[in-house]
Each structure stands twice: as structure tokens, then as C-alpha cells.
Protein backbone atom coordinates (compact mmCIF):
# COMPACT_ATOMS: atom_id res chain seq x y z
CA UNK A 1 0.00 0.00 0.00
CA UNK A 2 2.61 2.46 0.80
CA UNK A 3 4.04 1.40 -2.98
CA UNK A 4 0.77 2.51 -4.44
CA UNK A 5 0.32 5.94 -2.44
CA UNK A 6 4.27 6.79 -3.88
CA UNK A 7 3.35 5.86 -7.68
CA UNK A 8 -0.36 6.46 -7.96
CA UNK A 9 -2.85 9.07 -8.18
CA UNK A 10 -5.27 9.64 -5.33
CA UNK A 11 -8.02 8.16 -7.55
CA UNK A 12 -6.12 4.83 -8.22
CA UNK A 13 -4.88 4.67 -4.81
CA UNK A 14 -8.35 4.81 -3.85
CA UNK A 15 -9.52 2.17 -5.75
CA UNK A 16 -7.16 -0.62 -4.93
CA UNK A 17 -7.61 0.61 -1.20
CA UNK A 18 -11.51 -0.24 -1.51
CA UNK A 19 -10.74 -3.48 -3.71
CA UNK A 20 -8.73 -4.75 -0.79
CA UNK A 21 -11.53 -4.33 1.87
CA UNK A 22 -13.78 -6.04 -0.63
CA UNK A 23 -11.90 -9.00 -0.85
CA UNK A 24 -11.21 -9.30 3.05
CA UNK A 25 -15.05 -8.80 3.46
CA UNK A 26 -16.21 -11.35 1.22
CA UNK A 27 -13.45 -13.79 2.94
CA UNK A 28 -14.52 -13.29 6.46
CA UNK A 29 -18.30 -13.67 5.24
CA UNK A 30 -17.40 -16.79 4.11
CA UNK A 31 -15.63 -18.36 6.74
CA UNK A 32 -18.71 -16.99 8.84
CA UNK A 33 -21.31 -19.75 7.31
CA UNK A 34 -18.95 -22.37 6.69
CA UNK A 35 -18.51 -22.23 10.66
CA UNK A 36 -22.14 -21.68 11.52
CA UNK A 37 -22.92 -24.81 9.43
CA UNK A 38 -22.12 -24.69 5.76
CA UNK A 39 -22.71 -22.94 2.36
CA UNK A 40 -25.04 -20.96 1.50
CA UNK A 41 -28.48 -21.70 0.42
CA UNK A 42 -27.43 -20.25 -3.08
CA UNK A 43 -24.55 -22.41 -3.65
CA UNK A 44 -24.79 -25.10 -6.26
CA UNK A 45 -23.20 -27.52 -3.73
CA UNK A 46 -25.37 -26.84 -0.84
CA UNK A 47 -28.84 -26.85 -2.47
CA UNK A 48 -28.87 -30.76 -3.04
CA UNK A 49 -27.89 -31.31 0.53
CA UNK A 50 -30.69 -28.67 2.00
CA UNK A 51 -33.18 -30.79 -0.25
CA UNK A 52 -32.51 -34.15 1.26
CA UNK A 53 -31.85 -32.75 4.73
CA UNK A 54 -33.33 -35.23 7.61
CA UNK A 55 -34.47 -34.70 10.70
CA UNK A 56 -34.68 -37.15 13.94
CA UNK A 57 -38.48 -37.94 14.45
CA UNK A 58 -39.89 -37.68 18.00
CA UNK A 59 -42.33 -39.68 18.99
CA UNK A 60 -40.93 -42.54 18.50
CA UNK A 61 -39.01 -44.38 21.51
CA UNK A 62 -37.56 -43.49 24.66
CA UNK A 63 -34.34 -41.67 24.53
CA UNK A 64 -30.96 -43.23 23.64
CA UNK A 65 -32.93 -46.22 21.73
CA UNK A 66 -31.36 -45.72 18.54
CA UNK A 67 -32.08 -48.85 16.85
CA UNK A 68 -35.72 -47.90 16.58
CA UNK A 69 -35.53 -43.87 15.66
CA UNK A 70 -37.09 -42.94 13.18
CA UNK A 71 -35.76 -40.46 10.24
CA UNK A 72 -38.58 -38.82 8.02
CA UNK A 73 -37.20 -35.39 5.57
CA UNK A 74 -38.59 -32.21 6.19
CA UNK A 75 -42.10 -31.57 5.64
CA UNK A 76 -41.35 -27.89 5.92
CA UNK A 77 -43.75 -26.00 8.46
CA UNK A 78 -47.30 -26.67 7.18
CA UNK A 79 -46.85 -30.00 8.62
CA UNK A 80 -45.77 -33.95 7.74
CA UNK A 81 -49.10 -34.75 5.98
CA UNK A 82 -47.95 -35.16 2.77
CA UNK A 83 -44.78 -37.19 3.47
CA UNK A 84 -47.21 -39.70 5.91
CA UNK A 85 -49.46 -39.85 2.63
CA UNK A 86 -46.70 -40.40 0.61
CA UNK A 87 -45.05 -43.28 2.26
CA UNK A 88 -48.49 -44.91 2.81
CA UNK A 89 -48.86 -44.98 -0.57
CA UNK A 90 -45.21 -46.23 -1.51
CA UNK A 91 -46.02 -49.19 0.76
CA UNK A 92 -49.41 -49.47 -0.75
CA UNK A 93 -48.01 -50.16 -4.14
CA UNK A 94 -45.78 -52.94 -2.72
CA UNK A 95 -46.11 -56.87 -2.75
CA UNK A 96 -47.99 -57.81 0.75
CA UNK A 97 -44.93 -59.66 1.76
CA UNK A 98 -42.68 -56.81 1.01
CA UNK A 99 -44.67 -54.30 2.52
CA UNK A 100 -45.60 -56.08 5.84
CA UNK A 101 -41.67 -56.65 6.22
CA UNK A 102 -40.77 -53.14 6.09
CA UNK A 103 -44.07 -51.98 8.48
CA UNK A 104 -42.30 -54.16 11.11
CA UNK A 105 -38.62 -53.60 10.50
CA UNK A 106 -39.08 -50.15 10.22
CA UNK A 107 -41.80 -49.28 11.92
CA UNK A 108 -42.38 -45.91 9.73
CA UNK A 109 -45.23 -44.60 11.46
CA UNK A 110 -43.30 -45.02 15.34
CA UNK A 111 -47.11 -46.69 16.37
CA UNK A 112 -45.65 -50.33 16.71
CA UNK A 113 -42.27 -49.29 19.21
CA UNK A 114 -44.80 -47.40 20.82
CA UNK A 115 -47.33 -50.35 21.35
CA UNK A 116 -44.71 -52.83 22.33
CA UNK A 117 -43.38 -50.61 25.27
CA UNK A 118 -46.59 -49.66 25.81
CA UNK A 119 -47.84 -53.08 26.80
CA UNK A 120 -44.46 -53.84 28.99
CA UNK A 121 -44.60 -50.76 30.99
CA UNK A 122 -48.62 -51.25 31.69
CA UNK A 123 -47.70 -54.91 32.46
CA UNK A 124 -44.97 -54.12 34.71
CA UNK A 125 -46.78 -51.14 36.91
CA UNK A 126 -50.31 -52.83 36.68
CA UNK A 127 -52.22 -49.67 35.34
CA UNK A 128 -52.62 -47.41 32.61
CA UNK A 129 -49.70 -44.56 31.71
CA UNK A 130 -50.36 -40.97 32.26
CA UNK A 131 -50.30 -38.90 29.68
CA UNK A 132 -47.25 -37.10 31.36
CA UNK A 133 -45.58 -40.41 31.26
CA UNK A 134 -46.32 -41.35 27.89
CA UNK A 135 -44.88 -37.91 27.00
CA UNK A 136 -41.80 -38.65 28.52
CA UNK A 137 -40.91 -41.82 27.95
CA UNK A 138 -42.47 -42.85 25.47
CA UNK A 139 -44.02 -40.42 22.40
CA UNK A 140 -43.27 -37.03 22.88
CA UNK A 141 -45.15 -34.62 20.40
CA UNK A 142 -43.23 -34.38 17.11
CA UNK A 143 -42.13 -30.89 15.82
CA UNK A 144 -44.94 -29.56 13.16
CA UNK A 145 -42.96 -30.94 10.17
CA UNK A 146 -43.43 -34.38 11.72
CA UNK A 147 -46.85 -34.78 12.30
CA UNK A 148 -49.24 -36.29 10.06
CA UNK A 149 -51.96 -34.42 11.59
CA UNK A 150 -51.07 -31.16 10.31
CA UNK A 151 -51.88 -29.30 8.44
CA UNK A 152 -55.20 -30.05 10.32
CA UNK A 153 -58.07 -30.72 7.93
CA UNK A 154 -61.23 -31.08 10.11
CA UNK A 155 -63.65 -28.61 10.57
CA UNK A 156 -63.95 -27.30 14.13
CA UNK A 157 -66.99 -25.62 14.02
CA UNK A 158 -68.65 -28.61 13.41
CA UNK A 159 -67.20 -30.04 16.30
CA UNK A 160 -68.32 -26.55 18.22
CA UNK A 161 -71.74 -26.61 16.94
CA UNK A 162 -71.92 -30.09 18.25
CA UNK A 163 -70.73 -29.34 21.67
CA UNK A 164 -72.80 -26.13 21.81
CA UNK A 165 -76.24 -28.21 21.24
CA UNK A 166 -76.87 -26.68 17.56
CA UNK A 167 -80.03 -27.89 16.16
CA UNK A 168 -79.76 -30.24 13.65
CA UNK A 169 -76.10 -31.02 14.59
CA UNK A 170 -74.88 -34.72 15.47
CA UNK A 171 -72.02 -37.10 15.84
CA UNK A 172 -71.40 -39.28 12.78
CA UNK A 173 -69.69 -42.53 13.88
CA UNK A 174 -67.88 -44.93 11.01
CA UNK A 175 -68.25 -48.26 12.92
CA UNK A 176 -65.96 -50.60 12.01
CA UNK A 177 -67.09 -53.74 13.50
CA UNK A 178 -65.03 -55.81 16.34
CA UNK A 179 -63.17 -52.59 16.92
CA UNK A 180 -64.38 -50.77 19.84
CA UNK A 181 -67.52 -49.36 18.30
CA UNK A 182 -70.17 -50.72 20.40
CA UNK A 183 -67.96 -49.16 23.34
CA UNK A 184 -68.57 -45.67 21.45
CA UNK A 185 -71.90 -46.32 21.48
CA UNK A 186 -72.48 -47.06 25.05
CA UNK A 187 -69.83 -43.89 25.75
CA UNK A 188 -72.57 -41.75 23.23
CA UNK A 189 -75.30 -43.30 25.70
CA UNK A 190 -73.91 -42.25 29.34
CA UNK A 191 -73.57 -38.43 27.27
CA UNK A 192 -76.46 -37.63 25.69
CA UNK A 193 -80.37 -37.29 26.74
CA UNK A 194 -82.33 -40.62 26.08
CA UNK A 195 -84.26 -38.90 23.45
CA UNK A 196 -81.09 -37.93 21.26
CA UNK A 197 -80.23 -41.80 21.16
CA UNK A 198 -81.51 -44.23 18.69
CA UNK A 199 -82.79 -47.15 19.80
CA UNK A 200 -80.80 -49.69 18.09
CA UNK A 201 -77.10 -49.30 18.87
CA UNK A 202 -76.77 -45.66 17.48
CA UNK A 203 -77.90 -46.78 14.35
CA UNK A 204 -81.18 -44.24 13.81
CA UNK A 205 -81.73 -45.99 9.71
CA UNK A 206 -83.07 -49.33 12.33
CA UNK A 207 -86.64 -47.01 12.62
CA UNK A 208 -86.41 -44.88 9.45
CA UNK A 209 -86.54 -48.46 7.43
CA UNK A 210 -89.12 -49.81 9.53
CA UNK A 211 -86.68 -52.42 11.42
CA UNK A 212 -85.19 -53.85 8.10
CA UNK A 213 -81.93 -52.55 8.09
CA UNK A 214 -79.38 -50.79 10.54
CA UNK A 215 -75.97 -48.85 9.88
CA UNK A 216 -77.03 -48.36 6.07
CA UNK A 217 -76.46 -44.61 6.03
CA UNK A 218 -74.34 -44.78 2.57
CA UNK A 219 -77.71 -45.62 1.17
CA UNK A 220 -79.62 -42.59 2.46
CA UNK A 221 -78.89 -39.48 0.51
CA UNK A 222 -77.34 -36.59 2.47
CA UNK A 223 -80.73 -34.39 2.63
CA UNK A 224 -83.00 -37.65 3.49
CA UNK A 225 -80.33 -38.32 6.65
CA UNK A 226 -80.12 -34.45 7.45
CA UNK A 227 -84.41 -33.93 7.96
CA UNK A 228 -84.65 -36.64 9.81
CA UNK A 229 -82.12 -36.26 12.09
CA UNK A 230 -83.32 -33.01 12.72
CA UNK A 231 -86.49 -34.01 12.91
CA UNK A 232 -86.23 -36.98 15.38
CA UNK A 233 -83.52 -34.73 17.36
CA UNK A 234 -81.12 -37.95 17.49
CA UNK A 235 -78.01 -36.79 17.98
CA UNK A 236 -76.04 -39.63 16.68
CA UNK A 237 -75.64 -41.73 13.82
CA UNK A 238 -74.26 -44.86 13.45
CA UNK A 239 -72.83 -46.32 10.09
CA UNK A 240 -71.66 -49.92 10.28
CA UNK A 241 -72.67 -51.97 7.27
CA UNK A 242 -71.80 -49.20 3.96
CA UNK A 243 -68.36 -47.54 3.35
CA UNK A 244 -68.14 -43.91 4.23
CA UNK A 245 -69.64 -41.95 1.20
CA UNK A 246 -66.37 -39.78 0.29
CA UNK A 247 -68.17 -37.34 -1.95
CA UNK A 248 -71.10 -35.97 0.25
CA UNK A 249 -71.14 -37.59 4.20
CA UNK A 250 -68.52 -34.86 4.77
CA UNK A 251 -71.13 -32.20 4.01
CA UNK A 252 -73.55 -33.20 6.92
CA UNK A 253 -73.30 -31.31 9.81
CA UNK A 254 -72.05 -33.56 11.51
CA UNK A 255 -68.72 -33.93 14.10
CA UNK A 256 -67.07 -37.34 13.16
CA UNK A 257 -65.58 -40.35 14.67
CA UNK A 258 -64.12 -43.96 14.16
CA UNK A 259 -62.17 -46.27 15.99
CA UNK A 260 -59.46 -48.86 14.60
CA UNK A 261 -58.22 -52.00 16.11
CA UNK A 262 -55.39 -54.46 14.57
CA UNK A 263 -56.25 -55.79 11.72
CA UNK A 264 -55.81 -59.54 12.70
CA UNK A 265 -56.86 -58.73 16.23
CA UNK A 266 -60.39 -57.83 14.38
CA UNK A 267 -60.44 -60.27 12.00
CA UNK A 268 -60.06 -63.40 14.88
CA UNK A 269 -62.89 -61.28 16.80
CA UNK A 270 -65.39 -61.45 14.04
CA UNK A 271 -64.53 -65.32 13.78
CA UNK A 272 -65.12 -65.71 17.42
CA UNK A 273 -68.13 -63.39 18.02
CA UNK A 274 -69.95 -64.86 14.98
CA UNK A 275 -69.00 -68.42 14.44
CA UNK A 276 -66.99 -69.96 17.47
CA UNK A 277 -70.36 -68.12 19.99
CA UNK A 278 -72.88 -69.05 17.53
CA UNK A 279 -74.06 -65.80 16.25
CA UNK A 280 -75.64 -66.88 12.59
CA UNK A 281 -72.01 -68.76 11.35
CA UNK A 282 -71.63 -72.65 11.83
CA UNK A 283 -67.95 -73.03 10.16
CA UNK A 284 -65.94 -73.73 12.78
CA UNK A 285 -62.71 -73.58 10.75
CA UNK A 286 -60.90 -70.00 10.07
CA UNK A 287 -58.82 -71.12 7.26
CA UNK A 288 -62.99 -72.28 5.48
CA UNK A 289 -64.43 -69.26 7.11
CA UNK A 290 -61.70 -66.63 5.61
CA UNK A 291 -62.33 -67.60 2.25
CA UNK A 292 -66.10 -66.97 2.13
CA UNK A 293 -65.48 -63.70 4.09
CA UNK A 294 -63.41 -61.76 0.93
CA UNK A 295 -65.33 -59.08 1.94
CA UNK A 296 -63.59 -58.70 4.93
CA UNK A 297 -60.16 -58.55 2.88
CA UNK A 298 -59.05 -54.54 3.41
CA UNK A 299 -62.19 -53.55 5.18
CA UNK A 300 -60.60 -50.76 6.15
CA UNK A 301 -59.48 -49.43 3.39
CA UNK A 302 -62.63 -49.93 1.35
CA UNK A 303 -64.42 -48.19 4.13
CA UNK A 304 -62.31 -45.22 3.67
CA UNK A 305 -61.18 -44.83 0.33
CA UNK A 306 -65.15 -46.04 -0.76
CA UNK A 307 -63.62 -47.60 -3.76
CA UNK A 308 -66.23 -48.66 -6.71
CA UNK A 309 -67.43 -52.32 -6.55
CA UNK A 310 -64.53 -55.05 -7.29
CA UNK A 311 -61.80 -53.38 -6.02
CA UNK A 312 -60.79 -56.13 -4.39
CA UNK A 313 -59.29 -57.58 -7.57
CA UNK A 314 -56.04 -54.15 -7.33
CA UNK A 315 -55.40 -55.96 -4.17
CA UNK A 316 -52.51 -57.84 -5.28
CA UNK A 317 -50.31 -57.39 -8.11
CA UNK A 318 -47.35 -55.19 -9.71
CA UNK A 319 -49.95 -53.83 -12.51
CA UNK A 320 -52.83 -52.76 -9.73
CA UNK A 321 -50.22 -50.66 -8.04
CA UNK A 322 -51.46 -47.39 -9.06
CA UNK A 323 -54.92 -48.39 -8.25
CA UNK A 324 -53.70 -49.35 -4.86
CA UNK A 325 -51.63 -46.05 -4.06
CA UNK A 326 -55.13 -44.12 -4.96
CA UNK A 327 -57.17 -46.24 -2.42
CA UNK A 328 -54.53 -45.21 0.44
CA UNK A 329 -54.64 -41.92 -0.48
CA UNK A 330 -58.35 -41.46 -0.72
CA UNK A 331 -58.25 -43.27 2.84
CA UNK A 332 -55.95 -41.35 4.51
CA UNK A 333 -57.42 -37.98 3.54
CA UNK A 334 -60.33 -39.36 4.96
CA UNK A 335 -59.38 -40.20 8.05
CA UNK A 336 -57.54 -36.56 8.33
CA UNK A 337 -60.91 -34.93 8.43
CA UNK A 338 -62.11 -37.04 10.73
CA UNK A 339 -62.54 -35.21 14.57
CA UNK A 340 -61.65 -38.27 16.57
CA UNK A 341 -59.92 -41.14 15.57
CA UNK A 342 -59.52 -44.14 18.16
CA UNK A 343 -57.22 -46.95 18.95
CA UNK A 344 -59.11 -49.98 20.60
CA UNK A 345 -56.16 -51.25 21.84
CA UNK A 346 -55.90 -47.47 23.57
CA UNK A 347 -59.20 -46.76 24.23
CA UNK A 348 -58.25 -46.25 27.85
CA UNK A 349 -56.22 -43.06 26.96
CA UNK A 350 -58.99 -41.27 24.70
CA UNK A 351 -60.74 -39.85 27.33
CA UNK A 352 -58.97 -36.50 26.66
CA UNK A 353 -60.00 -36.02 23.23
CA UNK A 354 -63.20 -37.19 23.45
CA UNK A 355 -63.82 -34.33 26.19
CA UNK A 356 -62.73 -32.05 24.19
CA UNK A 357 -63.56 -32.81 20.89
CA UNK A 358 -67.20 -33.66 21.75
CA UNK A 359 -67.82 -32.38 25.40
CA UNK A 360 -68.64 -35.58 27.14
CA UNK A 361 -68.47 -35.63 30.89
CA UNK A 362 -68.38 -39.31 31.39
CA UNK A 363 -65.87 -41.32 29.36
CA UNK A 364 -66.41 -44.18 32.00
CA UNK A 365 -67.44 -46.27 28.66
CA UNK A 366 -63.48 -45.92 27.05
CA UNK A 367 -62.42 -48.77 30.22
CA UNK A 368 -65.68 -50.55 30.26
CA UNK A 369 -65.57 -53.81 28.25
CA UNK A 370 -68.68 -54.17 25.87
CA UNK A 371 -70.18 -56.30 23.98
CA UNK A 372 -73.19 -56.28 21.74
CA UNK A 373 -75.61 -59.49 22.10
CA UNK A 374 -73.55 -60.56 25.44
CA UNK A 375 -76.74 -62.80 26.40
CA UNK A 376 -76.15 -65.07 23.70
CA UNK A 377 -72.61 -66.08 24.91
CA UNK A 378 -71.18 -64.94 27.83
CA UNK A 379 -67.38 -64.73 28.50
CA UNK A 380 -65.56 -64.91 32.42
CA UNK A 381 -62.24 -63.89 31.76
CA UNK A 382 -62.29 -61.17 34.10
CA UNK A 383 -61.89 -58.14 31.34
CA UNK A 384 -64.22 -56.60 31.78
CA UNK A 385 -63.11 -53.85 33.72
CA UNK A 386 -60.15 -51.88 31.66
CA UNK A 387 -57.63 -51.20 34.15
CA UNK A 388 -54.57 -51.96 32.10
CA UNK A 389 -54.93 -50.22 29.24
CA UNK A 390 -53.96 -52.16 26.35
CA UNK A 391 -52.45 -54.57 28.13
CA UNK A 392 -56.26 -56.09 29.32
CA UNK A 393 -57.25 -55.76 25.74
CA UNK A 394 -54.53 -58.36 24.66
CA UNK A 395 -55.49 -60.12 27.72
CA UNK A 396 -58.93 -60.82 26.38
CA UNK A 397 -58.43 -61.48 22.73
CA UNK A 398 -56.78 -64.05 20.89
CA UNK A 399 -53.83 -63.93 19.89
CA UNK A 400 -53.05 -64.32 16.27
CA UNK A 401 -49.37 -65.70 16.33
CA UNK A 402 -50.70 -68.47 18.92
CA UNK A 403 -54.14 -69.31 17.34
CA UNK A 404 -53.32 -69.34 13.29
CA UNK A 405 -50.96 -71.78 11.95
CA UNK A 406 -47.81 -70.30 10.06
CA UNK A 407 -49.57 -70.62 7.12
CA UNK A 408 -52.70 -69.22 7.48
CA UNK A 409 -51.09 -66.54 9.87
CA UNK A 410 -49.23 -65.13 6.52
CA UNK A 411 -52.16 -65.69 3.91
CA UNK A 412 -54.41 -63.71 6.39
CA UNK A 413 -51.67 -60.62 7.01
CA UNK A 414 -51.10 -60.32 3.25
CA UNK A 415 -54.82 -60.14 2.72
CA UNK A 416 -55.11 -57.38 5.01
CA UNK A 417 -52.16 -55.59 4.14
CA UNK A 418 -53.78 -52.45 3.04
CA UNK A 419 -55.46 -52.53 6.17
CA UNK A 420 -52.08 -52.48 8.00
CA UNK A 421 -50.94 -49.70 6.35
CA UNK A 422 -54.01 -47.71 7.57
CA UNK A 423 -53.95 -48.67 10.71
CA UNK A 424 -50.45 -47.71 11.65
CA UNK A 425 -51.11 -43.98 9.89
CA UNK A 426 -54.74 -43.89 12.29
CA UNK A 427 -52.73 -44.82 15.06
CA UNK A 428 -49.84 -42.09 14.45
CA UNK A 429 -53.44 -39.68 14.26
CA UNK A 430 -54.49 -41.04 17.39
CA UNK A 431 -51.09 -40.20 19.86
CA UNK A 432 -50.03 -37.22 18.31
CA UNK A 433 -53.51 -35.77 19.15
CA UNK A 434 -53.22 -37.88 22.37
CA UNK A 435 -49.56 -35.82 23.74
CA UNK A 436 -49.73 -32.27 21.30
CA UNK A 437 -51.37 -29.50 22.94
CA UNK A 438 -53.61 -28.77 20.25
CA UNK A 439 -55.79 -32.22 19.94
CA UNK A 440 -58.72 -30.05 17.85
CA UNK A 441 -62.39 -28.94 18.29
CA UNK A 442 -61.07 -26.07 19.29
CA UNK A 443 -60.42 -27.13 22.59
CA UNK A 444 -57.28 -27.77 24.60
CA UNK A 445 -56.28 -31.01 25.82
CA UNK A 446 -57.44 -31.33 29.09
């Protein structure tokens, strides 16, 4: 410098003076980023690696149990919908075998980790988990980006104008049968006045067809269901026996509900309830009685997705892929505009959101064991007071692994694959709106 102020002009001298800054600024900015964490968002290097950045997913394990933690990519900050929907689908368009495998390797959704400990930590204090607990050791609330329930897509002022008493509003419940409905039913009983109840399991179609048919609700068009709701001042409605209608029951005004259960678990149930008890089935053998109960196959998913008649033939097969990623998709986004969405296997811990969701007092009904027809075949296992959570639901069901020969075990689980899927994404609904502050209805957890 003291070179240039002997042979230059002012001007010149000025120049090189300011180039020099500028270069020492530019380095120092640089070694600034690369120290707080890398390049910049507009280098050509760093772009691919801010695109298939990963984050650790809570709400999976305990701490330190590294095996099991799950890695998801960004969802960015409207929420992990998408990427839940995405994977669900990816799976979807598997073979069964493949798919199953990679459900319980990798437990994607962080529901089956979570059910496992679960189960040994109810076993081993001999009651149900706080929610405080569950928070902290086992499924904390995942940051927004994780969470397949946002961006939230249910309506809460349907949920409001059901709590509030608005005329005309009610609570539409998807049964799906053997999986804790009839418990939702007796839970809708101890909540609302007689008068609002329908007298045949919360199914009000039993009087409109004059005792011919029950839980038929797909069949009744939207304004038909609407009058005479109002008009008989039920306040719930039961659908058992039809899929959910995907194009119209979401324009009722109506708050919304369904509860899951394994898909196995539910399967064996139906066997037991109906044929082993002696409730209108005589075959005695599961392997004769799966294979004139196809319709059964995916239940869930059909219920759902409301796929047209014969889906079940996408079920299997490379080609039927794409048909197969569209029926988890439409089934998914179902389920996201759904209020509530229940575990059996947890009922014990949905008291919360059923409180706030709906407004009911008395959630007695979520630990009482029920079951429809009990006269015709009574059972004395001593279940039927909840007061281990899931741990006295395994206690009174059968247990697939021990009951199904290898065989049949794997023929069933394929068939029901789809089914699997879904489940695991309800379930990931179910605890994230079970530990996050912000459970919906407008309402916080309480």
C-alpha cells in the first residue's frame, strides 16, 4: 500500500484501497457460514444437501434407543401430511410380503415401538400410563414438520356446533365392527339425553326403514339423513354396514368419529363373536371361514377410500399398483378430516380427546368392556373392567401368532395388508392428538 500511495494518483490509490476491503469482506463472510454450518443456500453444492436434509423424528421411543428412531425429511412448516401420505402410498403399491416386512422392520409410522413398550410398561406397573408419562418416555409430540396431523383438515366448528347443542347437529360414527364401536356407542349413551339416542345401537336408519336394516347410512342421501335427524332430534348416527360416502357424508353437519383396532386382532374377533359363539355362522374352521369372508379382505381401506365395486381384484399385483396407491390416499385424507380417531387397543387413553372434541363428561365407557348381544354367549375372563390399558385388551383377545398356523397366519396378514398400512397412519393420528397441545375442536387437551 505504501508502494501505491508513492506511484499512484489519489483516484487509483483509492480504488485498490476499496478493492482490498472487498476481498477481506467477502473472505470473512465466508468463513462466517462455513462455521455456523455450511454454504449458502445459493450455492450449487449446498442446495442438493438442504433438499434431502433429515431430521430425527420424535415420537418414536424413549431416549438413547437408537435402533428404533425414526428419520422422516422435512415436511417444511405446514406439517408432515404429505410425506405420511406419501409413504403410505409407496407401501401401498408394494407386494404384501414386502410391505408387511418393512411396516415391522421399520416401523415408519413409530405406532408399533410405541405399542410394544406400551404393553411392557402397563404390564410391569399394573395400570394405565399418564399422559405425562407417555410424553416422557415414550411419544413425545413431534415438531410440526413431523406430524401427520397437520396441516389439520377437520372442521372445528362442526365439532363446536356439536358441543354447543346446535339444532340439527350430530355425531357421525364410522363403525368398524369388532373394533371398539359398540364401546362408542355405550360412551354416546352415558352423554347424551335418552331422546337424542336411537334405539338400536346408534344406528337411527333401524326405525327410518321400519326395522329392516341398521348402519345403512351410505344408502340414504345426504338431505334424506339431514331432515330426519333433525327431525327426530337424534343426535347420533351410526354407520356400520356401507363404506363412508367420500363425496357428500362430509357435508352433513355432523362432528365425526371412528375407531381402529389391529387388523388380525379384528379379523379373529369377528370369527369368534360370529362363528366360534354361535351368532348366525356354523364353520368352525378359520382357514374355510376366511375364504367366504373376501369381503372382509381390506375392510378398512374400502371403508375409507369407498372404492367402486370389485376393487378387491387391485389388491394384489405389480400392474394394480397405481390403483392401490389411490385407495390409500383417498383413505388417509379421509381419516384426516375425521374429529376423533380411536385406537381400541388405547381406548383407555382417549378420554382426553373425546372431552374435548365432543364435550362428554363421562368417558367411563373408554375402560368398560362391551359387547353387543352378550346374552347369547357370555365370557368370564375377568376383562371386563379396563384397568390396564392395552395390556387387558390383549389379555382378552386371541392372539393371532398363537391361534393361526404359520400358514394361514401369513395368507391372512397379506390379505389385510392395506389394512395395516391404515392402521399404523390412524394410530400415528391417534397419539399425536393424544400428547400435542392442540388435539382439535377447538379445545385444549385437558
Amino acid at each position: 500500500l505504501s508502494a501505491v500511495f508513492r506511484d499512484s494518483t489519489v483516484l487509483e490509490t483509492g480504488f485498490l484501497v476499496g478493492l482490498v476491503l472487498v476481498a477481506a469482506i467477502v473472505l470473512w463472510t465466508y468463513q462466517y457460514i462455513a462455521d455456523s454450518g455450511g454454504m449458502p443456500p445459493s450455492s450449487p453444492e449446498a442446495a442438493p444437501q438442504l433438499l434431502q436434509k433429515t431430521v430425527h423424528l420424535r415420537g418414536s421411543l424413549p431416549k438413547n434407543d437408537n435402533n428404533n428412531q425414526q428419520i422422516i425429511s422435512t415436511g417444511g412448516a405446514g406439517g408432515g401430511y404429505e410425506h405420511f401420505s406419501n409413504m403410505a402410498q409407496d407401501l401401498a403399491a408394494l407386494p404384501p410380503t414386502e410391505a408387511l416386512q418393512k411396516l415391522e422392520q421399520s416401523d415408519p409410522f413409530g405406532t408399533r415401538a410405541f405399542d410394544s413398550k406400551l404393553l411392557e410398561h402397563e404390564t410391569t406397573l399394573g395400570r394405565v400410563l399418564t399422559i405425562d408419562e407417555i410424553k416422557q418416555q415414550l411419544f413425545s409430540c413431534p415438531r410440526n414438520e413431523e406430524r401427520i396431523t397437520l396441516p389439520d383438515a377437520r372442521v372445528e366448528q362442526k365439532a363446536l356446533d356439536f358441543r354447543e347443542g346446535k339444532n340439527g347437529s350430530f355425531l357421525f360414527f364410522q363403525h368398524l365392527r369388532k373394533a371398539g364401536g359398540t364401546n362408542f356407542c355405550s360412551l354416546a349413551t352415558k352423554n347424551l339425553p335418552k331422546k337424542a339416542q336411537p334405539h338400536y345401537y346408534c344406528m337411527p336408519d333401524m326405525a327410518w326403514s321400519g326395522n329392516k336394516n341398521a348402519g345403512y347410512l351410505h344408502s340414504w342421501p345426504n338431505e334424506e339423513i339431514i331432515t330426519r335427524m333433525k327431525s327426530s332430534g337424534f343426535r347420533i348416527a351410526g354407520n356400520e354396514w356401507e363404506n363412508f360416502d367420500v363425496t357428500r357424508h362430509f357435508d352433513l353437519p355432523a362432528v365425526f368419529a371412528t375407531s381402529f383396532r389391529k387388523p388380525l386382532d379384528r379379523a379373529l374377533s369377528q370369527f369368534r363373536f360370529e362363528c366360534i359363539e354361535d351368532r348366525g355362522c356354523r364353520i368352525k374352521d378359520v382357514h374355510k371361514w376366511w375364504e367366504t369372508r373376501k369381503d372382509l379382505w381390506n375392510v378398512y381401506t374400502k371403508t375409507f377410500a369407498d372404492p367402486p365395486v370389485g376393487a378387491r381384484k387391485y389388491f394384489r399385483g405389480d400392474e394394480f399398483a397405481k390403483e392401490r396407491r389411490n385407495f390409500m390416499a383417498e383413505a388417509i385424507g379421509t381419516l384426516s378430516k375425521f374429529h376423533i380417531v380411536l385406537s381400541m387397543e388405547w381406548l383407555a387413553y382417549g378420554g382426553p380427546q373425546v372431552r374435548s372434541v365432543l364435550g362428554f363428561d363421562d368417558v367411563s365407557a373408554l375402560t368398560t368392556r362391551v359387547r353387543p348381544h352378550i346374552g347369547q354367549a357370555k365370557r368370564d375372563d375377568g376383562q371386563d373392567k379396563n384397568n390396564l390399558g392395552s395390556a387387558s385388551i390383549a389379555k382378552a383377545s386371541w392372539v393371532p401368532k398363537e391361534y393361526l398356523d404359520a400358514e394361514q397366519y401369513k395368507k391372512m396378514s397379506e390379505d389385510l395388508v392395506l389394512d395395516e398400512i391404515l392402521t399404523d397412519a390412524a394410530r400415528r393420528m391417534f397419539l399425536e392428538r393424544l400428547v400435542c397441545e392442540d388435539v382439535g375442536g377447538g379445545v385444549a387437551i385437558q
